[in-house]
Structures are given as structure tokens and as C-alpha cells.
Protein backbone atom coordinates (compact mmCIF):
# COMPACT_ATOMS: atom_id res chain seq x y z
CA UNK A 1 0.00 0.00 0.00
CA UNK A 2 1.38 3.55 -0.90
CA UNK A 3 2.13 6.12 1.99
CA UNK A 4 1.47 9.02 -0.02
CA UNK A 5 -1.60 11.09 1.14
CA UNK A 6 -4.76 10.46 -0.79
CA UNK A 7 -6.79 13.35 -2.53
CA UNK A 8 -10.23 13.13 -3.96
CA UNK A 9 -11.00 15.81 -6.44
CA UNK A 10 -15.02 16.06 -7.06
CA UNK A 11 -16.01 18.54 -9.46
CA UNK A 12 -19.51 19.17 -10.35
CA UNK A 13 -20.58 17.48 -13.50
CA UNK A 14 -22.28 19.12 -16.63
CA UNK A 15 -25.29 17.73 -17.82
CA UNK A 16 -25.01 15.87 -21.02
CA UNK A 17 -27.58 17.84 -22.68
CA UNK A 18 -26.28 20.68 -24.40
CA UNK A 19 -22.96 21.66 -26.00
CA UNK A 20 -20.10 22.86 -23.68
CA UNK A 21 -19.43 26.43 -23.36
CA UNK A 22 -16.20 28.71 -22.18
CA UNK A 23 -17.90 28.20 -18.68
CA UNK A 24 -17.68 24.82 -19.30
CA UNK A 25 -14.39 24.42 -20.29
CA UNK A 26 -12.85 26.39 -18.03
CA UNK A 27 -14.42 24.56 -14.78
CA UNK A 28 -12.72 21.29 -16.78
CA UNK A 29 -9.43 22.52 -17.57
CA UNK A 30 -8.81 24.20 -13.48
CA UNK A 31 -10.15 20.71 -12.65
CA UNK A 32 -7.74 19.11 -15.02
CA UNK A 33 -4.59 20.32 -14.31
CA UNK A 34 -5.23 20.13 -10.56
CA UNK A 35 -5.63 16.42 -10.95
CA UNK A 36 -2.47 16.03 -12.87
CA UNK A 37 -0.33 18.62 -10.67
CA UNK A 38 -1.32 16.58 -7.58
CA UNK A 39 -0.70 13.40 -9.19
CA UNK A 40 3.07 13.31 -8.78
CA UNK A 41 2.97 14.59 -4.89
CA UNK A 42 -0.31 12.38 -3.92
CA UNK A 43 -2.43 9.50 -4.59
CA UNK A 44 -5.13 11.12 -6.43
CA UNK A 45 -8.71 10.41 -8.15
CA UNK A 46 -10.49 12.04 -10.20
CA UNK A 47 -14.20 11.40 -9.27
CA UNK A 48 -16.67 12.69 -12.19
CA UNK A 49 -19.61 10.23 -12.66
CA UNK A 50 -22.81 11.43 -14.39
CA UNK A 51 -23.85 7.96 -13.68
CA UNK A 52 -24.63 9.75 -9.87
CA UNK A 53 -26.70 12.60 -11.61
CA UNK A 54 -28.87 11.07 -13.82
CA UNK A 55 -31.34 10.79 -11.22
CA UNK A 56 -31.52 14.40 -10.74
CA UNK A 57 -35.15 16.35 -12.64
CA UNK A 58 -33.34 18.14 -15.05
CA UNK A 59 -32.09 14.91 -17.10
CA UNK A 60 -34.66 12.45 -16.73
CA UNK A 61 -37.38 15.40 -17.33
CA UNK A 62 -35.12 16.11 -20.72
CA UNK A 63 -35.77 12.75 -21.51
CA UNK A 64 -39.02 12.02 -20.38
CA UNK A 65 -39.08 15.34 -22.62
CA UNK A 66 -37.71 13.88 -25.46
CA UNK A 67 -39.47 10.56 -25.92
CA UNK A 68 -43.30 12.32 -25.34
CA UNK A 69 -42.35 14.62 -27.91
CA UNK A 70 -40.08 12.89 -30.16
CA UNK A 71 -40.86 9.20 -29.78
CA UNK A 72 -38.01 6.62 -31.14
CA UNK A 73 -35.95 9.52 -32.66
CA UNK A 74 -32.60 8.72 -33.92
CA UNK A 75 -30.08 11.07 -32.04
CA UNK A 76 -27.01 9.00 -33.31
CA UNK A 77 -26.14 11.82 -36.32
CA UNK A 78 -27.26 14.78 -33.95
CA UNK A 79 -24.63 17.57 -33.24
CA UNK A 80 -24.47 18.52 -29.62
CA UNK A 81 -25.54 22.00 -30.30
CA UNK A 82 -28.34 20.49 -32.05
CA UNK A 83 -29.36 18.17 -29.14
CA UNK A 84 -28.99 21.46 -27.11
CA UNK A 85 -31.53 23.03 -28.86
CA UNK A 86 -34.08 20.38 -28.05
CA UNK A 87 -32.93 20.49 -24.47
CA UNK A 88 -33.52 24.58 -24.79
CA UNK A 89 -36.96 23.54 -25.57
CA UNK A 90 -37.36 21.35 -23.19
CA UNK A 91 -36.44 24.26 -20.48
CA UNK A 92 -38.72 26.58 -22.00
CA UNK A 93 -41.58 24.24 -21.70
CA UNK A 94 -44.08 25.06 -18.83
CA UNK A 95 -45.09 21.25 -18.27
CA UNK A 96 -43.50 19.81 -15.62
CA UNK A 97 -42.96 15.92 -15.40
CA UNK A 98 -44.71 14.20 -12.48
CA UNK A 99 -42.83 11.92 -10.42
CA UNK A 100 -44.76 8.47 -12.09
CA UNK A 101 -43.34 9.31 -15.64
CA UNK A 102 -39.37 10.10 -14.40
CA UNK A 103 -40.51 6.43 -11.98
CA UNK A 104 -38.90 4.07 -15.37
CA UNK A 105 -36.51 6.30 -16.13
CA UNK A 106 -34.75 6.79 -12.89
CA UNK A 107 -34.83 2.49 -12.31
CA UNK A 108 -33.62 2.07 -15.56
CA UNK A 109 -30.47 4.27 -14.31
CA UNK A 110 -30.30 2.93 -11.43
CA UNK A 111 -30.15 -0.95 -11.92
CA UNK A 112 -28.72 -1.21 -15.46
CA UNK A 113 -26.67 2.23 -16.08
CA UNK A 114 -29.23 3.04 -19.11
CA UNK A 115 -28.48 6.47 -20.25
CA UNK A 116 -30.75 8.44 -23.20
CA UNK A 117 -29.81 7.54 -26.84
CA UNK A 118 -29.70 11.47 -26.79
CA UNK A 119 -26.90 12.00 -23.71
CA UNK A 120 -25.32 8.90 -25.14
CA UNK A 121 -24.45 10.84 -28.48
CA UNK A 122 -22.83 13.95 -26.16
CA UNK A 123 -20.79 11.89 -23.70
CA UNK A 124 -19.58 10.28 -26.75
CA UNK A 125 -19.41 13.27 -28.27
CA UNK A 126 -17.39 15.36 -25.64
CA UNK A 127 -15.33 12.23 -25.52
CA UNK A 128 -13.85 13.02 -28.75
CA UNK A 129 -12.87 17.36 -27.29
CA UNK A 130 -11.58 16.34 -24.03
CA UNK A 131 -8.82 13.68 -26.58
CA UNK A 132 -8.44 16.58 -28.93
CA UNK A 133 -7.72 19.33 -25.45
CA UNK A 134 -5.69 16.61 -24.02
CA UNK A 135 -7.88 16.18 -20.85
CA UNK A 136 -7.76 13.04 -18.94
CA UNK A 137 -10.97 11.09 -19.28
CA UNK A 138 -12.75 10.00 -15.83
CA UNK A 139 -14.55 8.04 -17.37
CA UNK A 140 -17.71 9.72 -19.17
CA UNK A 141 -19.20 7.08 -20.68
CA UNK A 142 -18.74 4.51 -17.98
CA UNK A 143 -21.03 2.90 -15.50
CA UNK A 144 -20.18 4.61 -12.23
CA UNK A 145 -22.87 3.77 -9.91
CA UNK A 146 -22.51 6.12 -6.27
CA UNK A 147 -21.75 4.07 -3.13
CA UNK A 148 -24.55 4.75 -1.66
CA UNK A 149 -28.21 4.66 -2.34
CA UNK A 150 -30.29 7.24 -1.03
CA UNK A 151 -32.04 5.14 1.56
CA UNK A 152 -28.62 4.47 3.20
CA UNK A 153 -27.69 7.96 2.45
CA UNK A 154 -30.69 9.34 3.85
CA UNK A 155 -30.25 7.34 6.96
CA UNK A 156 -26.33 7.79 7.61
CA UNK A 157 -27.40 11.72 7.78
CA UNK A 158 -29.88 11.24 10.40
CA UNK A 159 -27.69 9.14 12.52
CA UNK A 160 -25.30 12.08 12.12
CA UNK A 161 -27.96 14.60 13.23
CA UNK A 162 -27.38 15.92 10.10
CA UNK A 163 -30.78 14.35 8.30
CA UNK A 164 -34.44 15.66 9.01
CA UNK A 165 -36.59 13.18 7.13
CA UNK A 166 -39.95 13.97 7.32
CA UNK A 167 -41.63 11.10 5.10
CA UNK A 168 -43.36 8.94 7.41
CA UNK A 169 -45.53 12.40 7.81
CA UNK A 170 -45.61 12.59 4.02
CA UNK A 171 -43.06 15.34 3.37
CA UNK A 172 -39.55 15.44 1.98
CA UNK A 173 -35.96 14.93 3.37
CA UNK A 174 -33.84 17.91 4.69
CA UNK A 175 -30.60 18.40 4.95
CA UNK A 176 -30.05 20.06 8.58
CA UNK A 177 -26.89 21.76 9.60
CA UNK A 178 -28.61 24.73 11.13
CA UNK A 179 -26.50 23.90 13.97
CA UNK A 180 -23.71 24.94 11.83
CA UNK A 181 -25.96 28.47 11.16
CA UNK A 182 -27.14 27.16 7.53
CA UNK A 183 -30.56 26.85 6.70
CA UNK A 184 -31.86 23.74 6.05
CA UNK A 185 -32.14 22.19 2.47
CA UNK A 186 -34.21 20.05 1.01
CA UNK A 187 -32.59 17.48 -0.65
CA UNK A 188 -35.50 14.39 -1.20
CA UNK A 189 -38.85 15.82 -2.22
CA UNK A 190 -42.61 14.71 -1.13
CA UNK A 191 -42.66 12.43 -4.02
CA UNK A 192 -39.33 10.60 -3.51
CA UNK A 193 -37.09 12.92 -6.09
CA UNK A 194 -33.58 13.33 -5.11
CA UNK A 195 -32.00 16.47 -6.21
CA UNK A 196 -28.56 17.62 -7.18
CA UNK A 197 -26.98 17.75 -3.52
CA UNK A 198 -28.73 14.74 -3.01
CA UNK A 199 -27.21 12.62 -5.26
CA UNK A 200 -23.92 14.42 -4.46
CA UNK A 201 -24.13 13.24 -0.78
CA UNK A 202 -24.72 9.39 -2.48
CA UNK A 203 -21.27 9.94 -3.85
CA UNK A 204 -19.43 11.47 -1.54
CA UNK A 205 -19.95 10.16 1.58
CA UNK A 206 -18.45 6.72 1.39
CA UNK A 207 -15.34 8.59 0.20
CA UNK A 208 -14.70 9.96 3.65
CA UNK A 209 -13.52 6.84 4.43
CA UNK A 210 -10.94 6.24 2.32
CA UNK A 211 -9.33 10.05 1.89
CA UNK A 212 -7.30 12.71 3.61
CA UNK A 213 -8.48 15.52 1.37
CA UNK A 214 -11.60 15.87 -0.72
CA UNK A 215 -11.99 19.32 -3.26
CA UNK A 216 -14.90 20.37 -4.63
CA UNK A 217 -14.72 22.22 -7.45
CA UNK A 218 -17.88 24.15 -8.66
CA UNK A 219 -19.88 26.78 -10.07
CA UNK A 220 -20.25 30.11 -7.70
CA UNK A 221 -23.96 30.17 -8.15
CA UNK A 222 -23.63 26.98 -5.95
CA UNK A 223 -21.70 27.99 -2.71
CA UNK A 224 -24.73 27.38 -1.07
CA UNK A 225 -25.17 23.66 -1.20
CA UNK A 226 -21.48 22.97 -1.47
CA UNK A 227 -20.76 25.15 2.10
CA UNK A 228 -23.43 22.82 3.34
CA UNK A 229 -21.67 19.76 1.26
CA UNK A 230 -18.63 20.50 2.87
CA UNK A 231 -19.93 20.75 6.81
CA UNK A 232 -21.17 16.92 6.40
CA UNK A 233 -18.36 15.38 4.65
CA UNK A 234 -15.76 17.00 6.73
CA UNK A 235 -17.88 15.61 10.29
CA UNK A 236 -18.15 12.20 8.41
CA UNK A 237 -15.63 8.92 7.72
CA UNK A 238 -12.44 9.89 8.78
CA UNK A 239 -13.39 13.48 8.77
CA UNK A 240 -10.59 14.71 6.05
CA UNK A 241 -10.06 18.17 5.12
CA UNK A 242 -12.73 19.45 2.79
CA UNK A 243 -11.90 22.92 0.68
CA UNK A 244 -13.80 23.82 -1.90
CA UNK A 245 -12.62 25.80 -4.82
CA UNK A 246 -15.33 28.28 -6.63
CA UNK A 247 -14.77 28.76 -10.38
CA UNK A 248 -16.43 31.80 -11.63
CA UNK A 249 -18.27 31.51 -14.61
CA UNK A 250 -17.11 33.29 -18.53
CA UNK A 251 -19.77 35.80 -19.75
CA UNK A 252 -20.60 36.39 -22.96
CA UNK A 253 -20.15 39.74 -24.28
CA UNK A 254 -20.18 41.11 -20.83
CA UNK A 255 -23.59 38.53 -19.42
CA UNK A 256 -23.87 35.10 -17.89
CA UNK A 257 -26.67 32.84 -18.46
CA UNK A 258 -27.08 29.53 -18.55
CA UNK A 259 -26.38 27.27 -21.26
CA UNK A 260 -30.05 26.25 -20.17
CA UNK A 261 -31.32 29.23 -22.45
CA UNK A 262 -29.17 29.23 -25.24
CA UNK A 263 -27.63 31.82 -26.75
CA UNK A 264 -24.25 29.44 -27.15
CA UNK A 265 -23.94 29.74 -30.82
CA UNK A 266 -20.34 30.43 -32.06
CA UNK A 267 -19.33 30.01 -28.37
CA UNK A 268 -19.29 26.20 -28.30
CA UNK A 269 -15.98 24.46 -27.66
CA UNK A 270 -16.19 22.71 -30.97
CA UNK A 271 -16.56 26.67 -32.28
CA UNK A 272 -13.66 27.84 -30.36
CA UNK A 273 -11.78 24.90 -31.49
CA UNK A 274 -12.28 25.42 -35.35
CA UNK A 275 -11.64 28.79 -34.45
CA UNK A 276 -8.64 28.66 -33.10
CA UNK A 277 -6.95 25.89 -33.70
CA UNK A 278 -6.34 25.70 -37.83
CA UNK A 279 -2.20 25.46 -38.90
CA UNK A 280 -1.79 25.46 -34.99
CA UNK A 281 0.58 22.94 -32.92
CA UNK A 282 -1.87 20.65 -31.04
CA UNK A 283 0.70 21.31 -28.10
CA UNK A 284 0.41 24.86 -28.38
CA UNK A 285 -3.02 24.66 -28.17
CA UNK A 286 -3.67 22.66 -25.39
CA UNK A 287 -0.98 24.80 -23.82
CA UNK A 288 -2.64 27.78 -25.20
CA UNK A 289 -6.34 27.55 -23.71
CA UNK A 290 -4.74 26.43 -20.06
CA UNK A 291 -2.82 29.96 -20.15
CA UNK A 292 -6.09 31.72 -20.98
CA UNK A 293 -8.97 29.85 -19.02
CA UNK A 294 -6.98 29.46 -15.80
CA UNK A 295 -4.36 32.53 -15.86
CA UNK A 296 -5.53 34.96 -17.48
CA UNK A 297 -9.18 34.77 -16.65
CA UNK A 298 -8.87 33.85 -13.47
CA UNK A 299 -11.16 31.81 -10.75
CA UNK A 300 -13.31 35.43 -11.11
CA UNK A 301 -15.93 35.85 -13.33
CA UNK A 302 -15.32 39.76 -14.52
CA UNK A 303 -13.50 39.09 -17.67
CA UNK A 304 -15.75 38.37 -20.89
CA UNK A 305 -15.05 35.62 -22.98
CA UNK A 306 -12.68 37.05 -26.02
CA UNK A 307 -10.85 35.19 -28.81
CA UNK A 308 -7.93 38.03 -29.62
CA UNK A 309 -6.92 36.95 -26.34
CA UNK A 310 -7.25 33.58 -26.49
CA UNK A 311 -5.90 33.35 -29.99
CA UNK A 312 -2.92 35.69 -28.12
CA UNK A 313 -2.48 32.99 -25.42
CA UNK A 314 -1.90 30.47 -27.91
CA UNK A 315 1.25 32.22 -30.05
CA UNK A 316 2.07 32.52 -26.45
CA UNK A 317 2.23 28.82 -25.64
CA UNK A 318 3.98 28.02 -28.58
CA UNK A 319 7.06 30.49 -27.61
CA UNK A 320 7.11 29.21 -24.22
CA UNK A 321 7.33 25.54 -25.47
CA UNK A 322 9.99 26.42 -28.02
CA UNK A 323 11.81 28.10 -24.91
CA UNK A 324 11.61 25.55 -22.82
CA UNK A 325 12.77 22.92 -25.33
CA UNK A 326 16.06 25.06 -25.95
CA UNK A 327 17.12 25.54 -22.20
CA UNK A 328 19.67 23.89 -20.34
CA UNK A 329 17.98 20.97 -18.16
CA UNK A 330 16.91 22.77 -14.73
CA UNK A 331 18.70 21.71 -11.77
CA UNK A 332 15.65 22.32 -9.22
CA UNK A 333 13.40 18.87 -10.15
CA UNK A 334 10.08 20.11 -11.55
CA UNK A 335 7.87 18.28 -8.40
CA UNK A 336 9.61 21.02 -6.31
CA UNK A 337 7.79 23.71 -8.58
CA UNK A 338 4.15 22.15 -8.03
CA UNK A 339 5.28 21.44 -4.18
CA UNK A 340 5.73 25.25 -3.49
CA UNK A 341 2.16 25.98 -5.56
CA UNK A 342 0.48 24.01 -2.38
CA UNK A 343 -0.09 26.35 0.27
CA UNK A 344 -0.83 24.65 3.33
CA UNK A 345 -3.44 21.80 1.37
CA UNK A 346 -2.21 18.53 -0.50
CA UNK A 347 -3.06 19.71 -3.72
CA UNK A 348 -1.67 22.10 -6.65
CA UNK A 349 -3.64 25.38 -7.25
CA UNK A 350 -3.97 24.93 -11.05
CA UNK A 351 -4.00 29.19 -10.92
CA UNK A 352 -0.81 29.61 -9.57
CA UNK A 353 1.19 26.94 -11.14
CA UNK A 354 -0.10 28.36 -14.40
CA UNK A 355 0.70 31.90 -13.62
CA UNK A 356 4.57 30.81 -12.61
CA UNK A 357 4.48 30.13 -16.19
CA UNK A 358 4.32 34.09 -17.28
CA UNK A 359 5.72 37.54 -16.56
CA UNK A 360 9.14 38.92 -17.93
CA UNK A 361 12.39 37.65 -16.93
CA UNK A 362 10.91 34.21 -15.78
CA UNK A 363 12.65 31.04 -16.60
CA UNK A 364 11.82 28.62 -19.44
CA UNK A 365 9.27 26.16 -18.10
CA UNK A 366 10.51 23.02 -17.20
CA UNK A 367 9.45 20.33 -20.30
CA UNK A 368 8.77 17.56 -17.88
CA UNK A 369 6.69 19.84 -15.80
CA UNK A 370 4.54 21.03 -19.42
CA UNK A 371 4.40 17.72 -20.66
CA UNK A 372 2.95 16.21 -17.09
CA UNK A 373 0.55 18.84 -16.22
CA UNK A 374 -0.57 21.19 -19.06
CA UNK A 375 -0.16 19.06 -22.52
């Protein structure tokens, strides 16, 4: 058995209904070059199952959706902006599933790992980006069931004082750390629906276990649930150290909105990839977008999304790689660099490694340290 401390990285997962944006991409490229930064200092793993979220309304609805209005469609030569569209009008319709037509839907996931002919064509279509960005794969497509189901889950709160569960009286399931000074959160409705946090807690909690450190990586608009995500896991299992790491979102010509509503055209990664990427080194560009989505924009969310820079970033990456393969070999080993880029937690903030990278005068990156972490 290895000695090294063990990290859990658990970002939130996008649903596999709609194309991936600049948000998007940026929340997988931070999460990205954390895991492989840690990876020499720290037995890591990279936890991203949708397998966990299908349960959640907003998929099986979308599918529910999809079947009621488009009956044995084949989805198999569908773009994903084109299955996004569908899944726009799916959020713009007013009729909301009951919880008898999501009943097959959510068993099917549940006992057999069915997913939607229609999520089946984006996993397998974001498969195909995250070879082309050089991102390391979790495991989209795969069965990844959560440890838990939400029975046990629901029960392992309330042993915990952490679980109000209020079905015998015919009402949902709460999530109660109001001892903590947070409100309480339902997490199981009335009619047996988990949601998101729910399903998160049927992941995570056998994890605490197992692991020293678990990050969560996620969306601001979510601090919410994941301050309240954080309070259980870090009382549960071992009780490890919990951080969580907000990534601010990209606007769009100065506004954020969810992919949800559209408004993604020409913004798509596959966009920003035939945008970007013709006559260009595949190392500069992989190189390229990490300089842009995680240095220069930032974990904030002030800076709109804008390809002079991005195309900037890239001629960037490919001087830096032609520095770094010219320079003498360094005599400080490169695990030293991503060591100091700790700060006090076992793994490597992806912002400041990256920014090390720039500013005048600096020394040609290490190519072991490019190769391991950002190509």
C-alpha cells in the first residue's frame, strides 16, 4: 500500500444535454490540471460520474421530454448544439414531469446504467474534445454507480444529526446543519425525487472513508449547497479536510446565463476549437487555452469571454514551449515547482502553477513539468 496522502477531487458534472461552453471548459481545464499537478505529490482520483446525476429532474425530465415529444428519434447523427436546442426547448416548456413518468426512467439508471440515446451521443461526443484538449478522461461514458443509495444515504445523515426526514408524515428529506448556522435544504422531495446535492451526498460520503483531502470544485452560483456539502463530509468517515474551490463563470459579451437558455452559438468548444486551432501545434493549443482559461481569466468571473486573447495565449504557448525545449535541463526537479504551488493543502492550485508560467524575466518552463501537467 502507498504512503502518499490520498486526494479526492469532485467537481460538479455538466449535464449531457447541451454543448459545452467557455464556462464549461474552463471549470474542466482548473479541474484538469489540478488532478495532474497533484498526481506526482499524492495519490489522487479524479471522481466525475454522471452515472450519480442522472437521477436528478433536469435529465430524466429532458428525456421524459424527449421521448413524449419525439418518440423513437434517432439522435445517433445529432450535433451537440443540435441536441442542445431540443434540451432549450425542453427548459422553456411550462409542463412539468410528475414523479410516475421520471418512476422508469430513474430504475432504468439505477439498476442497469441506461443512459438516453440522446446524452449517449454527447458523452460520446465530448469524448472526442476532451482527446483533442488533451484532458484526462474519468470516465464519461462509464457505468459509475454512487456508493450509496439514497435510503442508506438518507439514513447515515440522520444518525449524524445531520438528516431531518420527514416522510413517514408525508413530506420530503432535509438536509439540517442549522447547527452549523445554515438553513436547512431540502434534498428528497414529497414524491421521492432526489436532487442535485442529493445525489452528491450518495457519492461522496463513502469517500470519507478512504481520503485525507476531498476538493470540490464548482460553479459560484452553488456555494450554497457545497458550504453545506462541505460541513457533512468534513464531520463524516475519517473526517478529512474538505476545501472547496469556486470557479467563476465566462460571460458572454459582458452577461452570464445559462447554457439552459441558449444563446451558445459560435461560443461552443467545438466553435472555439475550429476557431482557433487551424495550422496550430496541437501542443500549443492545449498549452494555449490552459494559459487563458486558468491565468488569465482567473477563478473570477469579470472578464468576458474574447478570442484576440485567447488566440494571443496560444502564439504565447507556442514560444514558451519552443523556450523551454532550448534551455539547459533545470537543476531544481520540476515536483519542487508544483510542491511550493500548495499552500498549506495537498493539492496544486492549477491558478498559480499556471501563472509561474508568465511575466518577464521568468525562466523557461521546465518540459517535464509542461508535458505532465498542461499538454
Amino acid at each position: 500500500m502507498s504512503d502518499r496522502p490520498k486526494v479526492l477531487l469532485a467537481p460538479v458534472t455538466v449535464t449531457p444535454a447541451k454543448p459545452l461552453t467557455p464556462s464549461h471548459l474552463k471549470g474542466l481545464l482548473w479541474t484538469d490540471a489540478m488532478f495532474r499537478a497533484t498526481a506526482p505529490l499524492a495519490d489522487v482520483t479524479y471522481r466525475y460520474s454522471h452515472t450519480t446525476y442522472h437521477p436528478t429532474e433536469q435529465t430524466l425530465g429532458f428525456w421524459e421530454y424527449l421521448d413524449r415529444s419525439y418518440g423513437d428519434a434517432d439522435y445517433s447523427g445529432l450535433s451537440e448544439e443540435e441536441i442542445g436546442e431540443l434540451y432549450v426547448g425542453y427548459r422553456a416548456e411550462e409542463r412539468r414531469a410528475a414523479a410516475e413518468d421520471l418512476s422508469a426512467y430513474a430504475q432504468a439508471v439505477e439498476y442497469t446504467g441506461w443512459v438516453h440515446p440522446a446524452s449517449a451521443r454527447v458523452l460520446e461526443l465530448w469524448t472526442g474534445h476532451y482527446a483533442r484538449l488533451g484532458l484526462h478522461d474519468p470516465g464519461l461514458t462509464e457505468h459509475q454507480p454512487p456508493g450509496l443509495g439514497t435510503a442508506e444515504m438518507i439514513a447515515r445523515l440522520t444518525a449524524s444529526g445531520l438528516g431531518l426526514d420527514q416522510r413517514p408524515y408525508g413530506g420530503p428529506v432535509y438536509l439540517d446543519a442549522t447547527r452549523f448556522g445554515l438553513p436547512l435544504r431540502r434534498i428528497v422531495g414529497a414524491d421521492g425525487r432526489p436532487n442535485y446535492l442529493a445525489c452528491a451526498l450518495r457519492e461522496l460520503l463513502p469517500f470519507t472513508e478512504d481520503f485525507d483531502e476531498i476538493v470540490l470544485l464548482y460553479d459560484r452560483e452553488l456555494d450554497p449547497d457545497y458550504q453545506l456539502l462541505q460541513r457533512v463530509l468534513a464531520r463524516s468517515g475519517r473526517r478529512p479536510a474538505v476545501h472547496r474551490v469556486p470557479i467563476g463563470r465566462v460571460p458572454i459579451d459582458g452577461r452570464i446565463a445559462s447554457a439552459r437558455h441558449g444563446g451558445w452559438r459560435g461560443h461552443t468548444v467545438g466553435a472555439l476549437l475550429e476557431e482557433v486551432s487551424g495550422g496550430t501545434d496541437p501542443a500549443a493549443l492545449r498549452l494555449g487555452l490552459r494559459l487563458y482559461f486558468i491565468a488569465t481569466l482567473g477563478p473570477g468571473q469579470q472578464q468576458s469571454f474574447r478570442y484576440d486573447l485567447l488566440r494571443g495565449c496560444v502564439v504565447r504557448a507556442a514560444r514558451l514551449l519552443d523556450r523551454a525545449a532550448a534551455a539547459p535541463a533545470a537543476q531544481d526537479p520540476w515536483e519542487r515547482t508544483l510542491d511550493r504551488h500548495r499552500r498549506g493543502h495537498l493539492y496544486v492550485d492549477p491558478y498559480r502553477l499556471t501563472t509561474s508560467l508568465l511575466g518577464k524575466g521568468r525562466p523557461a518552463p521546465d518540459p517535464g513539468l509542461l508535458a505532465t501537467v498542461f499538454l
